[in-house]
PDB file of N, CA and C in Angstrom:
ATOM      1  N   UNK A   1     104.689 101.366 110.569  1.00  0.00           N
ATOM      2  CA  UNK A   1     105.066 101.134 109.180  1.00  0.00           C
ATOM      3  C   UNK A   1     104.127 101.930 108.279  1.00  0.00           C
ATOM      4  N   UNK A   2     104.930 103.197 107.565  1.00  0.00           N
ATOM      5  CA  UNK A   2     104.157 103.484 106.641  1.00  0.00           C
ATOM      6  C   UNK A   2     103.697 102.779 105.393  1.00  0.00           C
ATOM      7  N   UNK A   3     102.284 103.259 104.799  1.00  0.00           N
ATOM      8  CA  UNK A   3     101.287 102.437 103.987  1.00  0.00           C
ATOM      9  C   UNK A   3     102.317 103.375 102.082  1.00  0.00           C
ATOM     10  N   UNK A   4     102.557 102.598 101.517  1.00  0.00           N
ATOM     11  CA  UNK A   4     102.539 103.130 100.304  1.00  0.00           C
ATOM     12  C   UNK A   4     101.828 103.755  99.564  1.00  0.00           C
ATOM     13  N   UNK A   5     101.795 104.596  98.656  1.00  0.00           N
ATOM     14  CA  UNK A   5     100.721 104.974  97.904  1.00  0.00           C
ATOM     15  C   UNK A   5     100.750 104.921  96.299  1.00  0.00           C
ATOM     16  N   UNK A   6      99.430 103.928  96.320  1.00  0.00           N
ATOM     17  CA  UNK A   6      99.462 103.238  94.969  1.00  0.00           C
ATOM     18  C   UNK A   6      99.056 104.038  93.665  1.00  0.00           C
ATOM     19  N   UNK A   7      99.969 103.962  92.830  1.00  0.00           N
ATOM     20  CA  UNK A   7      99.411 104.544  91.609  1.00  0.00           C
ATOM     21  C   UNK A   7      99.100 103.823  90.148  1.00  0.00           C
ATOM     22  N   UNK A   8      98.125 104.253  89.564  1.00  0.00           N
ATOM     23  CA  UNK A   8      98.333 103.697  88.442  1.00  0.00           C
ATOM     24  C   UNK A   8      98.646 104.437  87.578  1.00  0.00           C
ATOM     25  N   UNK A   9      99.286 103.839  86.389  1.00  0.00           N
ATOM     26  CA  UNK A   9      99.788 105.171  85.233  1.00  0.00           C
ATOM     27  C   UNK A   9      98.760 104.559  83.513  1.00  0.00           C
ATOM     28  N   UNK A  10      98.395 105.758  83.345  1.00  0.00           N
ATOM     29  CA  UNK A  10      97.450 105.166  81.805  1.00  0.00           C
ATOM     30  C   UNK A  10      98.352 106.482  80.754  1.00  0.00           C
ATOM     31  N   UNK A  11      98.942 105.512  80.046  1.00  0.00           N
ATOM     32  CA  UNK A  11     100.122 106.408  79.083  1.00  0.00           C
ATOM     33  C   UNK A  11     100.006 105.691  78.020  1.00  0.00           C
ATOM     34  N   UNK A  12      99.702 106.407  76.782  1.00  0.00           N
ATOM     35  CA  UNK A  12      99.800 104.955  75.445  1.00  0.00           C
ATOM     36  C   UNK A  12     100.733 105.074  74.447  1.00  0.00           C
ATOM     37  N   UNK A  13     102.183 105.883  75.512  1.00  0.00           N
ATOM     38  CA  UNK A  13     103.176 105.386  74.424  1.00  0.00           C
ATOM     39  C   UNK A  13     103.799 104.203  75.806  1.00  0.00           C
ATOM     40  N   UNK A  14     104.504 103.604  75.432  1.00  0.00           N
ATOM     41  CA  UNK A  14     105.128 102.138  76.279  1.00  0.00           C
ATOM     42  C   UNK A  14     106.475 103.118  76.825  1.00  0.00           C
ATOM     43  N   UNK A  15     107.309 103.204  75.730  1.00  0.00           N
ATOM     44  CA  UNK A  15     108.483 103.900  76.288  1.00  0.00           C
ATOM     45  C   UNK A  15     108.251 104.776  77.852  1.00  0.00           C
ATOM     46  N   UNK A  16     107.341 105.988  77.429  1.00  0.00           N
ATOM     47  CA  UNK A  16     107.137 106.851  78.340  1.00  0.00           C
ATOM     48  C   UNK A  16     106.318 106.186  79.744  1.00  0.00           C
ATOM     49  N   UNK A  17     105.674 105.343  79.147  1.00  0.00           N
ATOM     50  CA  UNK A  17     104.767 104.420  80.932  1.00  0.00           C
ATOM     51  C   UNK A  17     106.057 104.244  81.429  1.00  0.00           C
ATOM     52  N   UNK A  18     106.757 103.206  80.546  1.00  0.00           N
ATOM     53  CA  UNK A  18     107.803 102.048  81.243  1.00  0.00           C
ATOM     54  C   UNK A  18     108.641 103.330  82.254  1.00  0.00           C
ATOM     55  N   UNK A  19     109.352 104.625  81.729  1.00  0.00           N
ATOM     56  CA  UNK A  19     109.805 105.417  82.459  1.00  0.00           C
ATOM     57  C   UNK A  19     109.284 106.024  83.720  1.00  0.00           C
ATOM     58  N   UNK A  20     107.854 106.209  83.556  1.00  0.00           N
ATOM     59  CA  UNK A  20     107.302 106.716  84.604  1.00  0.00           C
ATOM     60  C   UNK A  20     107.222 105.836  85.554  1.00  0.00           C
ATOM     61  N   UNK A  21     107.065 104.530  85.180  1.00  0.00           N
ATOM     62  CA  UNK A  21     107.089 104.021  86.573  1.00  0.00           C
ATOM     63  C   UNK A  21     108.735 103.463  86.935  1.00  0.00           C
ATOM     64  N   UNK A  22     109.780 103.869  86.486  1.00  0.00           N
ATOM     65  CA  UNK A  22     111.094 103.090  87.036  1.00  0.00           C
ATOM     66  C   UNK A  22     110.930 104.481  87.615  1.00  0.00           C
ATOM     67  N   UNK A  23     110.701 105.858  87.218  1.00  0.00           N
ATOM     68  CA  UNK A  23     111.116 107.002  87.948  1.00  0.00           C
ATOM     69  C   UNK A  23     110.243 106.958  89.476  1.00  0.00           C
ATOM     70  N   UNK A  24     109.353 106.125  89.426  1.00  0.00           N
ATOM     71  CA  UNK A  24     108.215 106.474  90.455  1.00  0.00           C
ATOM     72  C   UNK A  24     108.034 105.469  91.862  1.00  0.00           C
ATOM     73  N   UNK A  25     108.929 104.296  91.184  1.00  0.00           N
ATOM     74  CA  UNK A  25     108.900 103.149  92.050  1.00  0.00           C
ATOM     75  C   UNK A  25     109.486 103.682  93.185  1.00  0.00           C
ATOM     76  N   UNK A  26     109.400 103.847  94.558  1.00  0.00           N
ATOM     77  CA  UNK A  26     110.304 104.748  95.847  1.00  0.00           C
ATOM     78  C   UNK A  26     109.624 103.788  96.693  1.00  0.00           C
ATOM     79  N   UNK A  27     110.107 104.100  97.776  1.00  0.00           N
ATOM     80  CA  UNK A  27     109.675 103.771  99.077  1.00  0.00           C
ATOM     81  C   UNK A  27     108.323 104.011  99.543  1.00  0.00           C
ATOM     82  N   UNK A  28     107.847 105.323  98.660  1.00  0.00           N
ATOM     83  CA  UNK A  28     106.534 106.122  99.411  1.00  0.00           C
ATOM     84  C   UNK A  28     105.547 105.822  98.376  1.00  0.00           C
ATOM     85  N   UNK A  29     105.450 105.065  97.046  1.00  0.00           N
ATOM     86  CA  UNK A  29     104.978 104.790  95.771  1.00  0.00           C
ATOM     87  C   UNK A  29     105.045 103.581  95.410  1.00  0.00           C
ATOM     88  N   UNK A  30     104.402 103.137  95.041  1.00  0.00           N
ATOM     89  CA  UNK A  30     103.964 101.546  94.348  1.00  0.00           C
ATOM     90  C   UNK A  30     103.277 101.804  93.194  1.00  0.00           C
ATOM     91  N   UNK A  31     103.882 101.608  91.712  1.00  0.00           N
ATOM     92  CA  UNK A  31     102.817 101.178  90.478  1.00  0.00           C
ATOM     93  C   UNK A  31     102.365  99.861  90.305  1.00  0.00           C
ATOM     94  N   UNK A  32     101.211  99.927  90.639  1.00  0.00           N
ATOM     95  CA  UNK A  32     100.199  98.876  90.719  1.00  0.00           C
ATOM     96  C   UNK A  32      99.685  98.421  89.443  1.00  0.00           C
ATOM     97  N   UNK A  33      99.737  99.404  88.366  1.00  0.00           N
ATOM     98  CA  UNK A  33      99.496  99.250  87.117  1.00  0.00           C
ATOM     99  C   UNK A  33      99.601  99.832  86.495  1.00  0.00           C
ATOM    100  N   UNK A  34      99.477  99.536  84.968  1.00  0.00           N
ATOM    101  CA  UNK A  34     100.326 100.620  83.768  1.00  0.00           C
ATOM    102  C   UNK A  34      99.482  99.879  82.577  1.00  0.00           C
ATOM    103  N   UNK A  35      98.498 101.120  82.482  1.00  0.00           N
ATOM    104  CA  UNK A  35      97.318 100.926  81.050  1.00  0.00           C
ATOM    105  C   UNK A  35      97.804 101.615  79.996  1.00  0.00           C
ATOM    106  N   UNK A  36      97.764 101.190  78.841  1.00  0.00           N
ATOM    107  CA  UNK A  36      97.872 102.041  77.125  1.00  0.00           C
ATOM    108  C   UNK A  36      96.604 102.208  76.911  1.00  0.00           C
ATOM    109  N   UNK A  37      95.859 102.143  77.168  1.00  0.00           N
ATOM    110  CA  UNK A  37      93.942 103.397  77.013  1.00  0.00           C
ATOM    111  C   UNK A  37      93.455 103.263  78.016  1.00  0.00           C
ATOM    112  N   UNK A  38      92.379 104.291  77.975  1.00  0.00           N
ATOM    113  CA  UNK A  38      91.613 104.524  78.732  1.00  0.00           C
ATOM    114  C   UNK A  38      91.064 103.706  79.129  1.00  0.00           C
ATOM    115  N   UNK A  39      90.101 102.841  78.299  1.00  0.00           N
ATOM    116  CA  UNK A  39      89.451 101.370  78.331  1.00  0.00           C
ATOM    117  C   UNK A  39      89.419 100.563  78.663  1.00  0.00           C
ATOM    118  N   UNK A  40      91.138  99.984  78.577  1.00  0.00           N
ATOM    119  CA  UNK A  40      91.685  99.075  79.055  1.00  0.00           C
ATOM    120  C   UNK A  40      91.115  99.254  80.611  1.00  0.00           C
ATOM    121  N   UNK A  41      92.264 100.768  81.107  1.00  0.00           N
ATOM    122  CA  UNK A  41      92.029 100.291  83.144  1.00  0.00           C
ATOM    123  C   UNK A  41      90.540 100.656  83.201  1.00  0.00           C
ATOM    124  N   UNK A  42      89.289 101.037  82.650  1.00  0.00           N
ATOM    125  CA  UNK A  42      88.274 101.191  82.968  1.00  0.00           C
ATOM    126  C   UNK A  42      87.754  99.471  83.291  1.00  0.00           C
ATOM    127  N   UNK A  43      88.047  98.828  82.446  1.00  0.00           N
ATOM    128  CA  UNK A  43      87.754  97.742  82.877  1.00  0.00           C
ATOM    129  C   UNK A  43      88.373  96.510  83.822  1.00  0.00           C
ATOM    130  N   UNK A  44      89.608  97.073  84.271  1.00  0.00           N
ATOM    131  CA  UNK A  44      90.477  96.551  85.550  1.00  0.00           C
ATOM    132  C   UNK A  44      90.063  96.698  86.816  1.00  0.00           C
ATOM    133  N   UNK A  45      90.334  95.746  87.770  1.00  0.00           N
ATOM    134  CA  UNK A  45      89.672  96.503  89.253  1.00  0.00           C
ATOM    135  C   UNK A  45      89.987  98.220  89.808  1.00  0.00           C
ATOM    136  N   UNK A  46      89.318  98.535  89.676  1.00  0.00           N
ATOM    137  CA  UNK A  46      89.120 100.301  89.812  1.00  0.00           C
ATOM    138  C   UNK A  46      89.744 100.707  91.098  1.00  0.00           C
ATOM    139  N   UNK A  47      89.453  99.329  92.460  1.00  0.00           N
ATOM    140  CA  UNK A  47      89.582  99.798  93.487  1.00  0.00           C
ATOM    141  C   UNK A  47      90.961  99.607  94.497  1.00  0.00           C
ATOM    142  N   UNK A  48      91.784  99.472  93.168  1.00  0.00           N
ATOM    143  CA  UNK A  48      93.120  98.849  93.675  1.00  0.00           C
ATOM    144  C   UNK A  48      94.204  99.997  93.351  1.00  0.00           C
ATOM    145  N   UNK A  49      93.966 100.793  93.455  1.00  0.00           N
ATOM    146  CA  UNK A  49      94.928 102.010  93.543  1.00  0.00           C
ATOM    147  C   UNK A  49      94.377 103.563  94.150  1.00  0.00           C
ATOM    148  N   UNK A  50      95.699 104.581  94.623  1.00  0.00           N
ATOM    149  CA  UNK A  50      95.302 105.878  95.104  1.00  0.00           C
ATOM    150  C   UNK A  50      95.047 106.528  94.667  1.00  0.00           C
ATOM    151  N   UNK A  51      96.094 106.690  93.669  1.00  0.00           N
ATOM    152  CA  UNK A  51      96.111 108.031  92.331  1.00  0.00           C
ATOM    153  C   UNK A  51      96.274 107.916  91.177  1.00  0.00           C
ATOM    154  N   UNK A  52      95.637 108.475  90.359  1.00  0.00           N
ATOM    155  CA  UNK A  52      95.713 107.664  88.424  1.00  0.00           C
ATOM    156  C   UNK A  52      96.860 108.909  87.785  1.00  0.00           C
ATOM    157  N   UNK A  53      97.579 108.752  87.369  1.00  0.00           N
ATOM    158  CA  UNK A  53      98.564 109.603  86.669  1.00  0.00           C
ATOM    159  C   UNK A  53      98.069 109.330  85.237  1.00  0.00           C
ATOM    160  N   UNK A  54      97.602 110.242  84.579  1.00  0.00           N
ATOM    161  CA  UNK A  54      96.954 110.102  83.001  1.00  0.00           C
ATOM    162  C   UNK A  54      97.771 110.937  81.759  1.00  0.00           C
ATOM    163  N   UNK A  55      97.870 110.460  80.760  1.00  0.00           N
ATOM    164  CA  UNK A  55      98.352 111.058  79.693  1.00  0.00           C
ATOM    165  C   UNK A  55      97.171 112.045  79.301  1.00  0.00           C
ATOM    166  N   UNK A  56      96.957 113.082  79.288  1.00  0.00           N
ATOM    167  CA  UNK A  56      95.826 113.914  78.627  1.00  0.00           C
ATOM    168  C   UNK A  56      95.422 113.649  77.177  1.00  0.00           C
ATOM    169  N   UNK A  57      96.291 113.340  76.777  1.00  0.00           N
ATOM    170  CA  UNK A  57      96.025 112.612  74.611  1.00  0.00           C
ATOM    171  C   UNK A  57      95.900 111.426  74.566  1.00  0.00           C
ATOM    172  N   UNK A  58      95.372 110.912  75.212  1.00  0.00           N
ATOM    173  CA  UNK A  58      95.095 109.090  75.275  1.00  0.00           C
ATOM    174  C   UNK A  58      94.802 108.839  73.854  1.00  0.00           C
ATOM    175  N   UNK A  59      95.696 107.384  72.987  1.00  0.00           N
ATOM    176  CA  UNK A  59      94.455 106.739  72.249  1.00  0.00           C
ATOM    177  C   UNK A  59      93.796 106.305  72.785  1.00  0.00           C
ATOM    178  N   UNK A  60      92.650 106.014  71.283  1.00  0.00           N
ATOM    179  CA  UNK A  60      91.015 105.723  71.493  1.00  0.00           C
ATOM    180  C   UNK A  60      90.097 106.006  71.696  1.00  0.00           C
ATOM    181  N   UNK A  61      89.102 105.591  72.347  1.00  0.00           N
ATOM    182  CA  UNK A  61      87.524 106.153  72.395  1.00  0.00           C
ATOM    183  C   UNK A  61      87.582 107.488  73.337  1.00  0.00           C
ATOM    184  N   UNK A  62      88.519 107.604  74.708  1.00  0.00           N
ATOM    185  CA  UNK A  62      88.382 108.069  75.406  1.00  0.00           C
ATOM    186  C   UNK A  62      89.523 109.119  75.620  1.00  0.00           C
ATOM    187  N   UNK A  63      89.696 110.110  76.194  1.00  0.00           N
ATOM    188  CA  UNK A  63      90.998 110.836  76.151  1.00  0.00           C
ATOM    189  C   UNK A  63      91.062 110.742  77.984  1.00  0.00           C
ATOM    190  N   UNK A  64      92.475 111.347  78.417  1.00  0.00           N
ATOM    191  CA  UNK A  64      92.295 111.490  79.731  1.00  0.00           C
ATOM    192  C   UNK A  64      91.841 112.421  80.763  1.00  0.00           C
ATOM    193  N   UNK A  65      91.574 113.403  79.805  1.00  0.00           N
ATOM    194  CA  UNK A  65      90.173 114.909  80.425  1.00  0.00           C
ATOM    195  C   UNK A  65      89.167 113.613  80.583  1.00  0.00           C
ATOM    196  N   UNK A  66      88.445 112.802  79.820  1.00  0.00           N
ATOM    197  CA  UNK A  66      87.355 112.310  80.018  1.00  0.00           C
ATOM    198  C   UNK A  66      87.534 111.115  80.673  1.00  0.00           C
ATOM    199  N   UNK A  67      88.757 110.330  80.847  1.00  0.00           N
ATOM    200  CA  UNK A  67      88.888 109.170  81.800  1.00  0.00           C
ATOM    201  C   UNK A  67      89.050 110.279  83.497  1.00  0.00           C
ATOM    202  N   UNK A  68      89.465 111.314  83.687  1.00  0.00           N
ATOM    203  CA  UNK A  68      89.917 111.897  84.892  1.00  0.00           C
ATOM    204  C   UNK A  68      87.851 112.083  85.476  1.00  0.00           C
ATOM    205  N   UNK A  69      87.541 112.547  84.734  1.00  0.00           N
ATOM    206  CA  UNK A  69      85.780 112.994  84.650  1.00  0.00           C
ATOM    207  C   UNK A  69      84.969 111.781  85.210  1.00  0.00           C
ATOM    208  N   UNK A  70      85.240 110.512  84.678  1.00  0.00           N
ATOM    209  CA  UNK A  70      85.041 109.459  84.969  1.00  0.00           C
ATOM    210  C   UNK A  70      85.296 108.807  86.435  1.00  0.00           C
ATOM    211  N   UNK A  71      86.184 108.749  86.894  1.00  0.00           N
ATOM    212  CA  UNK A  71      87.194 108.106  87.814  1.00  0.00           C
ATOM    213  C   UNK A  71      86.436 109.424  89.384  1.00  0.00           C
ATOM    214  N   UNK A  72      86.716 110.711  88.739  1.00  0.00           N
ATOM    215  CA  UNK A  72      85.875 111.379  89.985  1.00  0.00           C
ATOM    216  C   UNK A  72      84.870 111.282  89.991  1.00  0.00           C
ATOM    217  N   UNK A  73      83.680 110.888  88.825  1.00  0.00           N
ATOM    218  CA  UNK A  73      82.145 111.343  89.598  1.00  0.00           C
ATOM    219  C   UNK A  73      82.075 110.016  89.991  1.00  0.00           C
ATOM    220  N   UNK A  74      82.308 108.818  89.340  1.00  0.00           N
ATOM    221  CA  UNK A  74      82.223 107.237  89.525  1.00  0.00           C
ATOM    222  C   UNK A  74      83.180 106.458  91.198  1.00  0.00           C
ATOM    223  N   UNK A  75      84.119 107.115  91.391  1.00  0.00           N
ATOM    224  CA  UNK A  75      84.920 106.164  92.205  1.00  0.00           C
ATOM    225  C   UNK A  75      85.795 106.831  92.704  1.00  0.00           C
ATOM    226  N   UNK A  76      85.601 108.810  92.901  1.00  0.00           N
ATOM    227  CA  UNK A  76      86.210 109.521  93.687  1.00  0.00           C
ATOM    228  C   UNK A  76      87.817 109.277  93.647  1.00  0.00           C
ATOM    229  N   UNK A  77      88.240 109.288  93.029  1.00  0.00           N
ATOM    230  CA  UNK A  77      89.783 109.047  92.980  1.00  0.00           C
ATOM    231  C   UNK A  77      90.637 110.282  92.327  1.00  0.00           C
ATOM    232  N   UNK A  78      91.470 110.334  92.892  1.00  0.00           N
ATOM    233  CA  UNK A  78      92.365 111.672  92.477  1.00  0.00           C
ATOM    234  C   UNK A  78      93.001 111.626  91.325  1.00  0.00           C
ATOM    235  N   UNK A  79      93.336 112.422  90.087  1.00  0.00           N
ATOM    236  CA  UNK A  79      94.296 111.926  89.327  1.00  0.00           C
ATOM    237  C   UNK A  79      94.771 113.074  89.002  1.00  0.00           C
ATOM    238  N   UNK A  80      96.348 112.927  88.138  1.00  0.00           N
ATOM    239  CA  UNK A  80      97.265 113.963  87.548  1.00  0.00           C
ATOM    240  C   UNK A  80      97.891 113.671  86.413  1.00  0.00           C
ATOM    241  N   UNK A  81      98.066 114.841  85.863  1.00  0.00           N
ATOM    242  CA  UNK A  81      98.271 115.082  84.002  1.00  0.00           C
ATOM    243  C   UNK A  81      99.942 115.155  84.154  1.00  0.00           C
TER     244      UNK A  81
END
């Protein structure tokens, strides 16, 4: 039995999350979670997903050049724009 691979999505318009993950939900993919800032999943368990799918224009403190910066030197995790 293959293992899924979990993603999370950090998007801070709603419309566009909510899409990404009905487009993403498959057999081979699981969204595990769906943040509107950066902030927010910084402070969620970190260690519960594969790959972070990021909006590059995040609101708030943080954008997603600097949440992607984060996530690799801190907790090695892959992510995509």
């Amino acid at each position: 039995m293959n293992q899924k691979t979990r993603l999370v999505i950090v998007e801070d318009d709603p419309l566009i999350a909510f899409d990404i993950k009905e487009s993403i939900n498959t057999s081979k993919f699981e969204v595990c979670g769906v943040f509107h800032e950066a902030e927010q999943f910084i402070k969620s368990d970190l260690a519960e997903f594969d790959l972070a799918l990021l909006d590059v224009n995040l609101n708030g403190e943080m954008d997603g050049i600097e949440l992607a910066e984060f996530l690799q030197k801190n907790h090695q995790k892959p992510c995509l724009f």
